[in-house]
C-alpha atoms as a PDB file:
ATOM      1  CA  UNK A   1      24.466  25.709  -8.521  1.00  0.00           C
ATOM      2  CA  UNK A   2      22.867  21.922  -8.230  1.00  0.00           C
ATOM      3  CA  UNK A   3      20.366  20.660 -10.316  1.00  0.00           C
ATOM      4  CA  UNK A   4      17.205  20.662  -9.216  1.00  0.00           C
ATOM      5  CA  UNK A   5      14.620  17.924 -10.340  1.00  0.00           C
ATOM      6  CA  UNK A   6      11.431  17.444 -10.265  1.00  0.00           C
ATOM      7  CA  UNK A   7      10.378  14.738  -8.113  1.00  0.00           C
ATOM      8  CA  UNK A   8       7.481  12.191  -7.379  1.00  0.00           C
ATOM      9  CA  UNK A   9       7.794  11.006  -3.909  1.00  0.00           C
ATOM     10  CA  UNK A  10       5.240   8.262  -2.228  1.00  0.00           C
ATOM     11  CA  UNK A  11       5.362   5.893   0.752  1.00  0.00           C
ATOM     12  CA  UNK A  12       2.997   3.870   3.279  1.00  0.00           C
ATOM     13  CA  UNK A  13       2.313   4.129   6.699  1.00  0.00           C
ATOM     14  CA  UNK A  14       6.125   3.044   7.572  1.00  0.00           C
ATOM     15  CA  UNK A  15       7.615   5.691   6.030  1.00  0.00           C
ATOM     16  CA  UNK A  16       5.244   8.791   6.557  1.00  0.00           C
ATOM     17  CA  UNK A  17       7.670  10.264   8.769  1.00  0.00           C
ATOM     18  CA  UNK A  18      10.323  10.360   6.665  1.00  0.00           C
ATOM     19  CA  UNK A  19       8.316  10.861   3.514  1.00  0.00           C
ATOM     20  CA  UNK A  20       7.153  14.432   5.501  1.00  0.00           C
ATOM     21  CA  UNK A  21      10.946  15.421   6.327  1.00  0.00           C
ATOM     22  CA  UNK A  22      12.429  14.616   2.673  1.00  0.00           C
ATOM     23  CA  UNK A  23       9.462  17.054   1.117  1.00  0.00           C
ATOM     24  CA  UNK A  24      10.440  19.554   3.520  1.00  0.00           C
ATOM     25  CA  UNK A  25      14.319  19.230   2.797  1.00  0.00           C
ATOM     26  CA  UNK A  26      14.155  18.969  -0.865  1.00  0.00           C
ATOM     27  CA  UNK A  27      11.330  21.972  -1.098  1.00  0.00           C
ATOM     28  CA  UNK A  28      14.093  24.051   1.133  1.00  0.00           C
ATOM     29  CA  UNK A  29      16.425  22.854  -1.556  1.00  0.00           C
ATOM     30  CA  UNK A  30      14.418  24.294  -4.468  1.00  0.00           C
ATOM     31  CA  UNK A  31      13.205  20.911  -5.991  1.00  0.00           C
ATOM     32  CA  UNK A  32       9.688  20.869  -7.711  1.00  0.00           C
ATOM     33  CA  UNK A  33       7.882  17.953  -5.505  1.00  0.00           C
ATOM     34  CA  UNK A  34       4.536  16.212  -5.582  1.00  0.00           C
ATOM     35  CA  UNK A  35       3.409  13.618  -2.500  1.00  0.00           C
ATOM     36  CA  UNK A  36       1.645  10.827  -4.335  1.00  0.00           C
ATOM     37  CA  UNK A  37       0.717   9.937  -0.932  1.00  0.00           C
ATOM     38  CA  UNK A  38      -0.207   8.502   1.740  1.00  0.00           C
ATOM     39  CA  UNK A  39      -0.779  11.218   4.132  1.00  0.00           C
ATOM     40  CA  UNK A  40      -0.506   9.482   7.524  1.00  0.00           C
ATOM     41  CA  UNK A  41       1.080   7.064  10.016  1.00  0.00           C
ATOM     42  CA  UNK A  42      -2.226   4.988   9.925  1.00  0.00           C
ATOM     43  CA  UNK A  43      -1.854   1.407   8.342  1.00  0.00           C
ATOM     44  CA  UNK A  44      -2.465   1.220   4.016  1.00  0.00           C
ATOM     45  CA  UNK A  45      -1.047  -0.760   1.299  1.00  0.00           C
ATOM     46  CA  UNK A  46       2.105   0.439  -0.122  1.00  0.00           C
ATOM     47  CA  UNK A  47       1.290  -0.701  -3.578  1.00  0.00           C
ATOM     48  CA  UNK A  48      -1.476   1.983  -3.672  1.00  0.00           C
ATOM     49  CA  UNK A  49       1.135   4.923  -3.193  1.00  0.00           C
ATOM     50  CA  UNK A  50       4.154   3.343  -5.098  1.00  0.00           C
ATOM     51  CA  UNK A  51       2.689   2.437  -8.080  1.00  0.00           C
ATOM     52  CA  UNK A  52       1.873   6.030  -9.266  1.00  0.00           C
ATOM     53  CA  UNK A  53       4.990   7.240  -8.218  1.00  0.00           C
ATOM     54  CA  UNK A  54       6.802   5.042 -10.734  1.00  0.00           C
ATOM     55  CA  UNK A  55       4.343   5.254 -13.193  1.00  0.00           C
ATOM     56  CA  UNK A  56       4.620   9.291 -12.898  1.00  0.00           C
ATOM     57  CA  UNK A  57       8.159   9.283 -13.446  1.00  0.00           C
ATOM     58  CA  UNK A  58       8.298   6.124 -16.352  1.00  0.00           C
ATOM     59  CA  UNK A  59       5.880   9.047 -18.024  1.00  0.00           C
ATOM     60  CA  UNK A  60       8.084  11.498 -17.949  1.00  0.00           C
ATOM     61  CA  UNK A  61       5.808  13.824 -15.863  1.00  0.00           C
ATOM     62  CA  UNK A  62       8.653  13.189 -13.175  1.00  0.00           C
ATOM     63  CA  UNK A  63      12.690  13.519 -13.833  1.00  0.00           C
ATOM     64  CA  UNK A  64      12.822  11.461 -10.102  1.00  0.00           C
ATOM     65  CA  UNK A  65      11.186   9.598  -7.881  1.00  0.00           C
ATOM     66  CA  UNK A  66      11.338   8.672  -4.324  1.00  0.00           C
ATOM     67  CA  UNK A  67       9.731   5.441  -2.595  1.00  0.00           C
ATOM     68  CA  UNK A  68       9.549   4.825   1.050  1.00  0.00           C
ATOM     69  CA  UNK A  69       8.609   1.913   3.631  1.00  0.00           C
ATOM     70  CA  UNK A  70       9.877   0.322   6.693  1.00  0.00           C
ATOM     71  CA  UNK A  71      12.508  -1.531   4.903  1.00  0.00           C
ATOM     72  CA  UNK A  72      12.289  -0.173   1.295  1.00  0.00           C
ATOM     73  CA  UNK A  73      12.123  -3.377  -0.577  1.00  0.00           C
ATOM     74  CA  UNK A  74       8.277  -4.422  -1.101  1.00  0.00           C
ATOM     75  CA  UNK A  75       8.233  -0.507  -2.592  1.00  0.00           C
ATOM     76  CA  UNK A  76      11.533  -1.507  -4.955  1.00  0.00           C
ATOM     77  CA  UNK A  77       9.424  -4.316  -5.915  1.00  0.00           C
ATOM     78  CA  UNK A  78       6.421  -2.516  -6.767  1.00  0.00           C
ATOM     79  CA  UNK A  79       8.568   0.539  -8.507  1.00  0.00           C
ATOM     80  CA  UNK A  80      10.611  -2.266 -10.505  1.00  0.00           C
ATOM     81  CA  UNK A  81       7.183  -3.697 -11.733  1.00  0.00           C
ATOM     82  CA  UNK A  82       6.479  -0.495 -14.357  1.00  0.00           C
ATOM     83  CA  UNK A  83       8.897  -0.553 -17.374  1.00  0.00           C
ATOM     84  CA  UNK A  84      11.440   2.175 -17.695  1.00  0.00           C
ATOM     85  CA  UNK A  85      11.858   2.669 -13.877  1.00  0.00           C
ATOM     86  CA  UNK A  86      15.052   1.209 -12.624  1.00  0.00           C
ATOM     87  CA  UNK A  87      15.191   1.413  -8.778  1.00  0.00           C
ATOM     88  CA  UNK A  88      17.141  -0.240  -5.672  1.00  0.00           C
ATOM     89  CA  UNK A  89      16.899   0.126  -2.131  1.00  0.00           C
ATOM     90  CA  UNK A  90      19.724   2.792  -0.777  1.00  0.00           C
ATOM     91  CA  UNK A  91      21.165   1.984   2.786  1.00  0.00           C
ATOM     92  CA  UNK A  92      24.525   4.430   2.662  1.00  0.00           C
ATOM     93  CA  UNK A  93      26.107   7.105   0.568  1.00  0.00           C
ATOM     94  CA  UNK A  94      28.279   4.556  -1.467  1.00  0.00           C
ATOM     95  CA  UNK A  95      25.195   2.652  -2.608  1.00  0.00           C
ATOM     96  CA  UNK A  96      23.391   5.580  -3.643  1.00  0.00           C
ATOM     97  CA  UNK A  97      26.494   6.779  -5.957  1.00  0.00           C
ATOM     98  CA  UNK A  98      26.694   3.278  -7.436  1.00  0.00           C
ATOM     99  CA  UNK A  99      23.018   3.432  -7.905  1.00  0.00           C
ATOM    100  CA  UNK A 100      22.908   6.338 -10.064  1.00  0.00           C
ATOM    101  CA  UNK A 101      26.845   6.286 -11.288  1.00  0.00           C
ATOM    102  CA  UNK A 102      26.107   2.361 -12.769  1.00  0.00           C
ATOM    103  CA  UNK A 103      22.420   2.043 -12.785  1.00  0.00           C
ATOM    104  CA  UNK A 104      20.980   5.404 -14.033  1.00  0.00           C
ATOM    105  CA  UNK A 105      17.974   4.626 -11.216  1.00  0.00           C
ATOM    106  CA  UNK A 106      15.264   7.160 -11.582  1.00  0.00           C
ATOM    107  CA  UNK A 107      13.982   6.085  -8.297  1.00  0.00           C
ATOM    108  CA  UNK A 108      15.464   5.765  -5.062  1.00  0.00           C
ATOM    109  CA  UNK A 109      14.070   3.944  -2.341  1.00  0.00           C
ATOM    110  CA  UNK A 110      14.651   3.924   1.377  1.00  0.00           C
ATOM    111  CA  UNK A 111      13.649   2.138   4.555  1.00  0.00           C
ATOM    112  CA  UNK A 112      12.336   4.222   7.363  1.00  0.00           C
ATOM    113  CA  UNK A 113      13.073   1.512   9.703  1.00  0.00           C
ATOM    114  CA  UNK A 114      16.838   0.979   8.526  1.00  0.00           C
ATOM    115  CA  UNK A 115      18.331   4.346   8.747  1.00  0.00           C
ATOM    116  CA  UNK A 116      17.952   7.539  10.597  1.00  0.00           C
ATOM    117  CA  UNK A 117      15.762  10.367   9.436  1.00  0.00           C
ATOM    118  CA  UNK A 118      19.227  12.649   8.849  1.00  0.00           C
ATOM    119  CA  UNK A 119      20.456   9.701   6.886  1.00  0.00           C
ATOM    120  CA  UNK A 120      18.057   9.195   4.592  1.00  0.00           C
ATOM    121  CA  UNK A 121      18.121  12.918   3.772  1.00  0.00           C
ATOM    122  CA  UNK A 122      21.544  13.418   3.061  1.00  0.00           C
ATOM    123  CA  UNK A 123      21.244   9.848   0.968  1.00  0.00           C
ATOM    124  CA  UNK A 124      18.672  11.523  -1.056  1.00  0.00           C
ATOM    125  CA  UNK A 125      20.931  14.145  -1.942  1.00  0.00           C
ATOM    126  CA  UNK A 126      24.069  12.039  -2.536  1.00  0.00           C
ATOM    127  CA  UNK A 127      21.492  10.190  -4.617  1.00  0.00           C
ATOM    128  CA  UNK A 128      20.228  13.554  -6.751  1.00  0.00           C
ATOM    129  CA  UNK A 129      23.792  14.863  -7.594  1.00  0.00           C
ATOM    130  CA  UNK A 130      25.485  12.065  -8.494  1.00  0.00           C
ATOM    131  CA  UNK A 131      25.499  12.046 -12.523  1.00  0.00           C
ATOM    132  CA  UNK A 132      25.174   8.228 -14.340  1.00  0.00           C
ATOM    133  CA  UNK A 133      28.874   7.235 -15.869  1.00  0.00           C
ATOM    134  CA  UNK A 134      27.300   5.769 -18.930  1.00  0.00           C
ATOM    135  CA  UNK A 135      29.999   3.765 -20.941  1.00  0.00           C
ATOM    136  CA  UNK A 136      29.897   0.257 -19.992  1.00  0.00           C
ATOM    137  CA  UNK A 137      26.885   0.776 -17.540  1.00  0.00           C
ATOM    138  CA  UNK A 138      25.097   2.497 -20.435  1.00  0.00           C
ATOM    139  CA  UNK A 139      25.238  -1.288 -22.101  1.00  0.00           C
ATOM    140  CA  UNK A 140      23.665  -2.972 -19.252  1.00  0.00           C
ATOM    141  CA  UNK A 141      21.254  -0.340 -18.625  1.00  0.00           C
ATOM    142  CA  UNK A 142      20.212  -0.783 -22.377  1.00  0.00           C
ATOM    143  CA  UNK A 143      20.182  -4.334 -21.943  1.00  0.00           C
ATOM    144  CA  UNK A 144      17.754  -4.353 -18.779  1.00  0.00           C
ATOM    145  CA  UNK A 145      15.627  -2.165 -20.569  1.00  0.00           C
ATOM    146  CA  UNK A 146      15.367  -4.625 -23.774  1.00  0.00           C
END
């Protein structure tokens, strides 16, 4: 049986659409998930949707979180920005094993305009069952979060 997580998720207008499709793939997979917004294709500021996200999970409230834009990286940025989040931009399934296997990231984020709807769901998943290696990584981790 996977482990199932529970699971802030947020994006702006450039990734609605996939925002939508993850919820509905990770609810079918039994995850706990709340949409921190927005809730439509119309034009807003991605800060206002990311920013909660992050700060949701760097509480604790969340075990996950999931960012999303047209390329990914302003809402890496933004997620980066609150302390305790550790987060990169995920283009294929060897990135998001590095990204949790080395970097413990408790947030994943993904560009709408860079890979295919399909893509970024199965990434997501890659991303949620990969465990963190700790040993060496656990070092750096610790030292980022000094």
């Amino acid at each position: 049986m996977p482990t199932l997580f529970s699971i802030a998720i947020g994006s702006d207008h450039a990734g609605f659409a996939y925002k939508e499709a993850l919820k509905t793939a990770l609810l079918a997979d039994g995850h706990t998930v709340r949409d921190f917004g927005t809730h439509s294709d119309a034009s807003c500021d991605y800060p206002d949707f990311i920013r909660p996200v992050a700060e949701a999970v760097a509480r604790g409230d969340f075990q996950r979180g999931i960012v999303l834009g047209g390329s990914g990286n302003g809402e890496a940025i933004v997620a980066n920005r609150v302390r305790g989040i550790r987060c990169g931009v995920v283009w294929n399934e060897q990135v998001a094993i590095w990204n949790r296997s080395h970097n413990d990231a408790n947030v994943i984020s993904l560009g709408q305009r860079t890979i295919t709807e399909a893509e970024a769901i199965a990434l997501v998943r890659v991303w949620l069952a990969t465990p963190f290696e700790g040993g060496r990584h656990l070092i750096r981790i610790n030292k980022i979060d000094a």
